[in-house]
PDB file of N, CA and C in Angstrom:
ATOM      1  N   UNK A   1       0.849  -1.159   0.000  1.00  0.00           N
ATOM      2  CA  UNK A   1       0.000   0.000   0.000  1.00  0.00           C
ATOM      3  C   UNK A   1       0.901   1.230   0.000  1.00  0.00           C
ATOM      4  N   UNK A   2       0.819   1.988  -0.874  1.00  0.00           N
ATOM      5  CA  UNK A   2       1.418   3.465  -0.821  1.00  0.00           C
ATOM      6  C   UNK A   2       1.137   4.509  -0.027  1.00  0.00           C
ATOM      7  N   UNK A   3       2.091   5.261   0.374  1.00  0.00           N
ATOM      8  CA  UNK A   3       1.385   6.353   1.619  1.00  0.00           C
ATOM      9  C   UNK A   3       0.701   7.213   1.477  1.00  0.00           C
ATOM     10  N   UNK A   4       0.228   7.419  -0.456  1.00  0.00           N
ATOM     11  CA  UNK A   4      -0.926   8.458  -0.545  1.00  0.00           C
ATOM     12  C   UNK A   4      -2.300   7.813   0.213  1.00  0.00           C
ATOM     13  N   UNK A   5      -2.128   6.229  -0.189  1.00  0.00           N
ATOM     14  CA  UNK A   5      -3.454   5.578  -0.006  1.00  0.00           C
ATOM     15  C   UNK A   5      -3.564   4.876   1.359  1.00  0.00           C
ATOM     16  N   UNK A   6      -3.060   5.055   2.273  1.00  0.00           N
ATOM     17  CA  UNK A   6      -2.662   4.551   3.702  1.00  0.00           C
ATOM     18  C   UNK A   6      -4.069   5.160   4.666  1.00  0.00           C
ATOM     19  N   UNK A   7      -4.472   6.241   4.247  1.00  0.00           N
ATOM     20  CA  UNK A   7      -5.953   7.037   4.872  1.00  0.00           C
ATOM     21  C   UNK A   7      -7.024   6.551   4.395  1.00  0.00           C
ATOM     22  N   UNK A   8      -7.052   5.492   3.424  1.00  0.00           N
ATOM     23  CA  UNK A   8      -8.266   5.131   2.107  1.00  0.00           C
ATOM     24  C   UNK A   8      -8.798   4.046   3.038  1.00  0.00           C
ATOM     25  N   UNK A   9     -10.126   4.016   2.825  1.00  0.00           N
ATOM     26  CA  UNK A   9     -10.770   2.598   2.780  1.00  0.00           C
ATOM     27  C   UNK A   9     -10.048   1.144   2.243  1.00  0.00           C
ATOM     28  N   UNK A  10     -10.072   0.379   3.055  1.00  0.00           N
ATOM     29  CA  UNK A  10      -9.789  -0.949   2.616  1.00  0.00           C
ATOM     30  C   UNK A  10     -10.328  -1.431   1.116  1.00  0.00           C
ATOM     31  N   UNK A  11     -11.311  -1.079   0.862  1.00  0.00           N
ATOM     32  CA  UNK A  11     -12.081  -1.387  -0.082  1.00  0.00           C
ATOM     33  C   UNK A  11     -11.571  -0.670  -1.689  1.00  0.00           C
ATOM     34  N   UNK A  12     -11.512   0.772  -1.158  1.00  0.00           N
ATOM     35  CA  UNK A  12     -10.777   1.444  -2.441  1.00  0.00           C
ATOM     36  C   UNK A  12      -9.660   1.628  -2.714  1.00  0.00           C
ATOM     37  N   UNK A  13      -8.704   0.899  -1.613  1.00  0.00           N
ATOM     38  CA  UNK A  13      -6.973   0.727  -2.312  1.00  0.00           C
ATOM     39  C   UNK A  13      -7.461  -0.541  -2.822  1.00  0.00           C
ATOM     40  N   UNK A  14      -7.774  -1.719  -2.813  1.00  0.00           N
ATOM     41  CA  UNK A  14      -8.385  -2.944  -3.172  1.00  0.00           C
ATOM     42  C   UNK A  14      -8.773  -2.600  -5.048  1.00  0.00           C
ATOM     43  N   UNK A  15      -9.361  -1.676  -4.724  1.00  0.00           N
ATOM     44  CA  UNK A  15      -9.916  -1.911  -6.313  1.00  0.00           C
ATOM     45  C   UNK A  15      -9.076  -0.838  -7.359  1.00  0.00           C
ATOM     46  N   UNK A  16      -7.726  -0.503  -6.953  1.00  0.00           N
ATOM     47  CA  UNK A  16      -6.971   0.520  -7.352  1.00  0.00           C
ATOM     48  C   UNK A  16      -6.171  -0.597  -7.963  1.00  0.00           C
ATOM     49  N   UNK A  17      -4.559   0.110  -8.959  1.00  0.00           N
ATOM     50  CA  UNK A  17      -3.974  -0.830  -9.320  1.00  0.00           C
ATOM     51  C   UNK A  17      -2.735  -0.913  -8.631  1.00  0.00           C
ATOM     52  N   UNK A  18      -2.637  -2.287  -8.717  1.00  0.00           N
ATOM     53  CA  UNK A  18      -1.346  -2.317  -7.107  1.00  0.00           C
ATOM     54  C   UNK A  18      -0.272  -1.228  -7.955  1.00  0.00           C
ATOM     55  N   UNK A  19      -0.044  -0.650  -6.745  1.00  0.00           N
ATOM     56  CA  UNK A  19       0.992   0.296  -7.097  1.00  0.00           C
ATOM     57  C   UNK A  19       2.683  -0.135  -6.747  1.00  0.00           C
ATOM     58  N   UNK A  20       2.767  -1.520  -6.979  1.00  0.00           N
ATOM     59  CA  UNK A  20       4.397  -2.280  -6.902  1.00  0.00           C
ATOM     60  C   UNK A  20       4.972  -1.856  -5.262  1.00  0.00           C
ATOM     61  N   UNK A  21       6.113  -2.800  -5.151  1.00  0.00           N
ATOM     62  CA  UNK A  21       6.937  -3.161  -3.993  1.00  0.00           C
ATOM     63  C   UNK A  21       6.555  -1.893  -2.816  1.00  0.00           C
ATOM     64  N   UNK A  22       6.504  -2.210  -1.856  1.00  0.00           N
ATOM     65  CA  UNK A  22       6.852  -0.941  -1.079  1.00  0.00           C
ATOM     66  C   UNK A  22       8.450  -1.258  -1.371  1.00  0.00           C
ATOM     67  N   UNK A  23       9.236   0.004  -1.033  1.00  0.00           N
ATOM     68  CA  UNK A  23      10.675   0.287  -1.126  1.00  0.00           C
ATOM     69  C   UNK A  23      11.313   0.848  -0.254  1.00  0.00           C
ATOM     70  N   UNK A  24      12.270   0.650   0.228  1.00  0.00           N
ATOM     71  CA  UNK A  24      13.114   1.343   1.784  1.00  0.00           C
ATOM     72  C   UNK A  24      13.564   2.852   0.889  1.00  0.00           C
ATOM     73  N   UNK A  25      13.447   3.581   1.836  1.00  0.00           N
ATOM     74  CA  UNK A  25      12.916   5.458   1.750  1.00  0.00           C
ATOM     75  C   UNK A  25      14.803   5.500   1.846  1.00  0.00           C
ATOM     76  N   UNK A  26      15.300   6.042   0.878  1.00  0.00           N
ATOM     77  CA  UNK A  26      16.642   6.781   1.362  1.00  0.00           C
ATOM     78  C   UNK A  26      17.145   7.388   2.523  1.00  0.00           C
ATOM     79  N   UNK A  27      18.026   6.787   2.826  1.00  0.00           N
ATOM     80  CA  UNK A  27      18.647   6.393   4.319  1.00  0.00           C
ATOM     81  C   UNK A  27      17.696   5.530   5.460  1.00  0.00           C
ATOM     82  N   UNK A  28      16.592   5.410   4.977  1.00  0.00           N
ATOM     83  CA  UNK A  28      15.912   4.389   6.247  1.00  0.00           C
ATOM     84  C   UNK A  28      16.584   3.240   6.393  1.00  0.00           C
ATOM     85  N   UNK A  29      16.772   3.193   8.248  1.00  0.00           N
ATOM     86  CA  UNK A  29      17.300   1.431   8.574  1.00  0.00           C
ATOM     87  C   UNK A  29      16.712   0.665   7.893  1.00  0.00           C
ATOM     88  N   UNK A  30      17.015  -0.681   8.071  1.00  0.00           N
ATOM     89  CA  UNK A  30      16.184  -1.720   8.175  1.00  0.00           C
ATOM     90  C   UNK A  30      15.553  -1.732   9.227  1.00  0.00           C
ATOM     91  N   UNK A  31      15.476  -1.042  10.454  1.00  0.00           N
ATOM     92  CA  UNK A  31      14.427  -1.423  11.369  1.00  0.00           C
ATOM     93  C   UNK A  31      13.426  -0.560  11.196  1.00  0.00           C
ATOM     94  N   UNK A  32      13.973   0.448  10.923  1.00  0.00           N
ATOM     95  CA  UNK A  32      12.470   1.973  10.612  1.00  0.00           C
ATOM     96  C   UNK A  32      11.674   1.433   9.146  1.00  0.00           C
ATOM     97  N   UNK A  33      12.543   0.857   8.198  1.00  0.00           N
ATOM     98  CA  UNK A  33      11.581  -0.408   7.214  1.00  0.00           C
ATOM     99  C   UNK A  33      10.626  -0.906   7.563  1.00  0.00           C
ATOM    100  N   UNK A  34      11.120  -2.005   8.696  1.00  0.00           N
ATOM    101  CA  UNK A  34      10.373  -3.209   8.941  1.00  0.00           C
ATOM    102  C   UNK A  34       8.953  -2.333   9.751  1.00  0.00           C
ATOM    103  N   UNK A  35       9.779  -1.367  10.529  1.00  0.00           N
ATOM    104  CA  UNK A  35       8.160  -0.771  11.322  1.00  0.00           C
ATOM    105  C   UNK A  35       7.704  -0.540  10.479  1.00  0.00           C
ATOM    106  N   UNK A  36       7.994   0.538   9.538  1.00  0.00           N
ATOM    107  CA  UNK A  36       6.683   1.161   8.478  1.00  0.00           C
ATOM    108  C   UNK A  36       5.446   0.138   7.764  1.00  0.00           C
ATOM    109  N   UNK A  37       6.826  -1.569   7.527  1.00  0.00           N
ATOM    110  CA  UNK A  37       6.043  -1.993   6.512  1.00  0.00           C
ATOM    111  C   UNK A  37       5.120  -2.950   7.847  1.00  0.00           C
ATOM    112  N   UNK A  38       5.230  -2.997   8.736  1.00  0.00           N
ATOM    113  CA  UNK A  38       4.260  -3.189  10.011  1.00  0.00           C
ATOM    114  C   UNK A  38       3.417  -2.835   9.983  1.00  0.00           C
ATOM    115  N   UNK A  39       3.567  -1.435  10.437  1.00  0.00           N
ATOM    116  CA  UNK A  39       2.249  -0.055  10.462  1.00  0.00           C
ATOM    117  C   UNK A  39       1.395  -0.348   8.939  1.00  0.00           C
ATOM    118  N   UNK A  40       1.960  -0.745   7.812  1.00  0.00           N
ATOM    119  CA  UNK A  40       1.139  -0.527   6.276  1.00  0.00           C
ATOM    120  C   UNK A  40       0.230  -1.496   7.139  1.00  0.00           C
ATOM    121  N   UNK A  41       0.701  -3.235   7.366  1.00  0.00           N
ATOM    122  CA  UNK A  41      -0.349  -4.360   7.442  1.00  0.00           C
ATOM    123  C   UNK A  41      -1.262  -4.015   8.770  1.00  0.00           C
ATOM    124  N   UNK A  42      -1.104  -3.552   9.726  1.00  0.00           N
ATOM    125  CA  UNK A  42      -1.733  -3.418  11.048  1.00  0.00           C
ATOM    126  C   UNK A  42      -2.987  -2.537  10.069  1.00  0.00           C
ATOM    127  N   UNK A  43      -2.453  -1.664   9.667  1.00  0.00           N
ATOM    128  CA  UNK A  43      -3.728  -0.361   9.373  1.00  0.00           C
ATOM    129  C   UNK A  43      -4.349  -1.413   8.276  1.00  0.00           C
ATOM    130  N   UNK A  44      -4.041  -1.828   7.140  1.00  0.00           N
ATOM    131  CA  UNK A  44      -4.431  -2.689   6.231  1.00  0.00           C
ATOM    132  C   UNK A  44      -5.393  -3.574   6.774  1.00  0.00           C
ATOM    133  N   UNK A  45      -5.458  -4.697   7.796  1.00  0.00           N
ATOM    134  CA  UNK A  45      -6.244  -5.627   8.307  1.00  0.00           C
ATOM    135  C   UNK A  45      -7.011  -4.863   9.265  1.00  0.00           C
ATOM    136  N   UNK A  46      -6.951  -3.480   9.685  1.00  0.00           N
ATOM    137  CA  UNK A  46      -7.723  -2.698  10.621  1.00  0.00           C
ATOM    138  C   UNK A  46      -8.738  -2.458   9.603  1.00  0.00           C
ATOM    139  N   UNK A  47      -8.591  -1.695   8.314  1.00  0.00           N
ATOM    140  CA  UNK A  47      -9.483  -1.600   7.354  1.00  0.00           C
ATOM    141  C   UNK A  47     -10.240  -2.355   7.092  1.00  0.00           C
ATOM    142  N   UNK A  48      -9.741  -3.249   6.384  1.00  0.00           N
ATOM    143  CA  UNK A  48     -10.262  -4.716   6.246  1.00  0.00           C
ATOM    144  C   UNK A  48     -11.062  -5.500   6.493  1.00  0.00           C
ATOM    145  N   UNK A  49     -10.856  -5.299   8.253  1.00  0.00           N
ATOM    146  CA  UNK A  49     -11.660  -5.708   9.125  1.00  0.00           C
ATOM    147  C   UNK A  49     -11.438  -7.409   9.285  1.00  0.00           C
ATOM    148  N   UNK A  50     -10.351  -7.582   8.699  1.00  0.00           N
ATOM    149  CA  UNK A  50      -9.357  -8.650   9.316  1.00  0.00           C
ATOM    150  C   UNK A  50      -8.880  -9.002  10.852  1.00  0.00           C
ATOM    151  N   UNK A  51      -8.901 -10.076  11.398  1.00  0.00           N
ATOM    152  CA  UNK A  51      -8.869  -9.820  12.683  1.00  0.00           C
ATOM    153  C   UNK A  51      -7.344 -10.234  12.858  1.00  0.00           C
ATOM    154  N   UNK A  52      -6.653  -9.578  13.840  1.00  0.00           N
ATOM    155  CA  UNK A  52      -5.123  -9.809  13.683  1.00  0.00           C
ATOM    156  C   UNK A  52      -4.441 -11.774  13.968  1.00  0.00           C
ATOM    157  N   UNK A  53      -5.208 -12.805  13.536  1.00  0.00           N
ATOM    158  CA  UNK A  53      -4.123 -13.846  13.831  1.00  0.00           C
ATOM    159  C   UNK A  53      -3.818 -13.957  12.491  1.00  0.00           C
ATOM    160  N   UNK A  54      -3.233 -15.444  12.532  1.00  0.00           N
ATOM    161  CA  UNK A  54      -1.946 -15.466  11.782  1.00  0.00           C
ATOM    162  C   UNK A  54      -3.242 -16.396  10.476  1.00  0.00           C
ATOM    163  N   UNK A  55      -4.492 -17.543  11.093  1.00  0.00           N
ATOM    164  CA  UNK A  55      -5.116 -17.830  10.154  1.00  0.00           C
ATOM    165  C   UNK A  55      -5.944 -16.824   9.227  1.00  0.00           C
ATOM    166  N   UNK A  56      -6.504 -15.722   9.825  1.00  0.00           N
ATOM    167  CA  UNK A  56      -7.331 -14.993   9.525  1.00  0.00           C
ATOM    168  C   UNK A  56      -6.616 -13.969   8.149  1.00  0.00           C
ATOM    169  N   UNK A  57      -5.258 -13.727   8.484  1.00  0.00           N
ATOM    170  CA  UNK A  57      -4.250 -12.772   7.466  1.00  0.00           C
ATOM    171  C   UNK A  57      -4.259 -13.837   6.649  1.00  0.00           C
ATOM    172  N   UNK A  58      -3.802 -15.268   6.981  1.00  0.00           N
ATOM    173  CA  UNK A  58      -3.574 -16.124   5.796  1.00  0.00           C
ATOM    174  C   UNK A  58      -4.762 -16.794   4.885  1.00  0.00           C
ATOM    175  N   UNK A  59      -5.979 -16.450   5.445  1.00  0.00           N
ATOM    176  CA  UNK A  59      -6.773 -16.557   4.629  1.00  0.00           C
ATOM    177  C   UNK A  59      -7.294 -15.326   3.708  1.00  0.00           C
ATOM    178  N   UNK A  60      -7.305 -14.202   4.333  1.00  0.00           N
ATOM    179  CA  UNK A  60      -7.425 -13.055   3.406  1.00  0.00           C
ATOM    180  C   UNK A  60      -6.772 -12.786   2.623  1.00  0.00           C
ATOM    181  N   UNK A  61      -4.856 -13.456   2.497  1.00  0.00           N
ATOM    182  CA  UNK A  61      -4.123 -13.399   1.146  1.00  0.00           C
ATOM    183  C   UNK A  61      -4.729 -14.314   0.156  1.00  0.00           C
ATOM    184  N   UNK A  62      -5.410 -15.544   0.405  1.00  0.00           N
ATOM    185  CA  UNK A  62      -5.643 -16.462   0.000  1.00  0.00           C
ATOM    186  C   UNK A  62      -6.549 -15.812  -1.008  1.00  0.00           C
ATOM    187  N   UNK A  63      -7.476 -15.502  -0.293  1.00  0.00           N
ATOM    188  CA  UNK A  63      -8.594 -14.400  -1.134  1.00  0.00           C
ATOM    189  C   UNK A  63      -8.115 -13.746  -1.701  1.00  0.00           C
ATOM    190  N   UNK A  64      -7.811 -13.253  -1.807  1.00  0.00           N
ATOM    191  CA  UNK A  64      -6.513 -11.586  -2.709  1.00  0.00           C
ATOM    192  C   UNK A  64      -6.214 -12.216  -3.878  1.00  0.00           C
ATOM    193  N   UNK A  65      -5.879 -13.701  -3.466  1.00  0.00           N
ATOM    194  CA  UNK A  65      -4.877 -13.801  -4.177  1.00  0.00           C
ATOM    195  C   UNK A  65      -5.637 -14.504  -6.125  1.00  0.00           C
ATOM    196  N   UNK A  66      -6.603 -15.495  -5.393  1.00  0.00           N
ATOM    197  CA  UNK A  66      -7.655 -15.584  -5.774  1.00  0.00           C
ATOM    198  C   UNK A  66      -8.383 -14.843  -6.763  1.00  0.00           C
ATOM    199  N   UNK A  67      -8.737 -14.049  -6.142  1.00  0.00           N
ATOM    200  CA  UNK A  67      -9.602 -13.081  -6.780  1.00  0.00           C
ATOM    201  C   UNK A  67      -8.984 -12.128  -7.717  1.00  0.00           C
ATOM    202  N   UNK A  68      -7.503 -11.858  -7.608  1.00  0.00           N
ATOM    203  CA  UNK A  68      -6.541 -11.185  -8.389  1.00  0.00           C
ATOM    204  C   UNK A  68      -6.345 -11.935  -9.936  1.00  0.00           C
ATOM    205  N   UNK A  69      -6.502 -13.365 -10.157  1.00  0.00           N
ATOM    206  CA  UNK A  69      -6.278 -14.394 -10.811  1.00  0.00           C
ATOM    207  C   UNK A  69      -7.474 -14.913 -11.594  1.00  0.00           C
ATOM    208  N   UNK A  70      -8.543 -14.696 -11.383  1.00  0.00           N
ATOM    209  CA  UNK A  70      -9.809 -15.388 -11.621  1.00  0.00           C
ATOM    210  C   UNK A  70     -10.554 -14.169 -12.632  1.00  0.00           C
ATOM    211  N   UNK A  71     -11.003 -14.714 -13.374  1.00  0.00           N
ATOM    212  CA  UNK A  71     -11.894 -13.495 -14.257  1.00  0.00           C
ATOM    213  C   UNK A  71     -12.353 -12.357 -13.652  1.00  0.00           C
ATOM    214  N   UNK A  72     -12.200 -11.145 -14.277  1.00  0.00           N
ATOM    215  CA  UNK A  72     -12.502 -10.001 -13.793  1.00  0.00           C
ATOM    216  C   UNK A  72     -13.726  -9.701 -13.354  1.00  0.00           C
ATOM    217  N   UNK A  73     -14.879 -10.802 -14.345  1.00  0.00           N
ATOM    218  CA  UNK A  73     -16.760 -10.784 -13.914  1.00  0.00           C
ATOM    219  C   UNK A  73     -16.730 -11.375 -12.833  1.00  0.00           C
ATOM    220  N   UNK A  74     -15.949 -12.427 -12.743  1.00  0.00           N
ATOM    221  CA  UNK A  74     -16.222 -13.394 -11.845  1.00  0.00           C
ATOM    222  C   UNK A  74     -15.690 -12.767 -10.369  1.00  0.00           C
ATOM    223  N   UNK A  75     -14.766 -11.712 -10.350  1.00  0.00           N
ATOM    224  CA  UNK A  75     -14.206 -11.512  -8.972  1.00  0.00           C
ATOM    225  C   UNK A  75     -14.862 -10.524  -8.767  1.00  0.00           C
ATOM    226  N   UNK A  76     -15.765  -9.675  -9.212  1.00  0.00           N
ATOM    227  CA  UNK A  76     -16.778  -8.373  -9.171  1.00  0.00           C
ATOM    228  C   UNK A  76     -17.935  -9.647  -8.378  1.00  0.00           C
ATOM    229  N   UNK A  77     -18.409 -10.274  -8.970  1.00  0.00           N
ATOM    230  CA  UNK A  77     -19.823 -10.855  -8.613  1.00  0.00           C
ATOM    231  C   UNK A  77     -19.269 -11.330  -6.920  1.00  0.00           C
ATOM    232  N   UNK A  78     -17.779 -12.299  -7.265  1.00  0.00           N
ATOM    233  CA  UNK A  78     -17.652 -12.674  -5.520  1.00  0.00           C
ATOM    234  C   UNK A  78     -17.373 -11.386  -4.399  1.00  0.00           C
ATOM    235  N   UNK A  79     -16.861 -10.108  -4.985  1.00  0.00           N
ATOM    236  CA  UNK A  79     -16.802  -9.516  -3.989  1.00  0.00           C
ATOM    237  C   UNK A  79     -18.312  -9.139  -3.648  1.00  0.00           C
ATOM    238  N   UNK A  80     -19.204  -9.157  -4.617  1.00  0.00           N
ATOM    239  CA  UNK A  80     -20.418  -8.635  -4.241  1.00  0.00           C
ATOM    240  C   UNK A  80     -21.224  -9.158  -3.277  1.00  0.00           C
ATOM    241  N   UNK A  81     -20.940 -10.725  -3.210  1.00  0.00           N
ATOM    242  CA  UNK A  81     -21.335 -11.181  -1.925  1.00  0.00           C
ATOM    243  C   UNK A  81     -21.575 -11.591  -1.004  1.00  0.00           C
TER     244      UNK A  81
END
């Protein structure tokens, strides 16, 4: 998720086009990295409405991943319901 879209609904970075890798910011550690890219997923599954374990994230990639892959009619109708 990019930091324009970090304030957005879960729903409308979702239907945006992935906007590629997050990337370590010139001169950021690796630890001020790893927080940021923390803070992206915490706020991400807060949106979401993902609940924080480890099955619940791994099933919502599952979905993502899914639905990223599968006909474009076909992943409109499943998000619908």
């Amino acid at each position: 998720m990019a930091i324009k879209e970090y304030g957005q609904a879960a729903s409308e970075v979702e239907l945006q086009d992935n906007p590629g890798p997050i990337k370590n910011q010139d001169g950021e550690s690796i630890y001020h990295f790893m927080a940021r890219l923390r803070r992206y997923l915490t706020r991400w599954t807060e949106l979401a409405g993902i609940k924080q374990t480890y099955q619940a994230l791994f099933d919502s990639i599952l979905k993502e991943q899914y639905l990223t892959q599968c006909r474009h009619d076909l992943a409109i109708f499943l998000k619908e319901r």
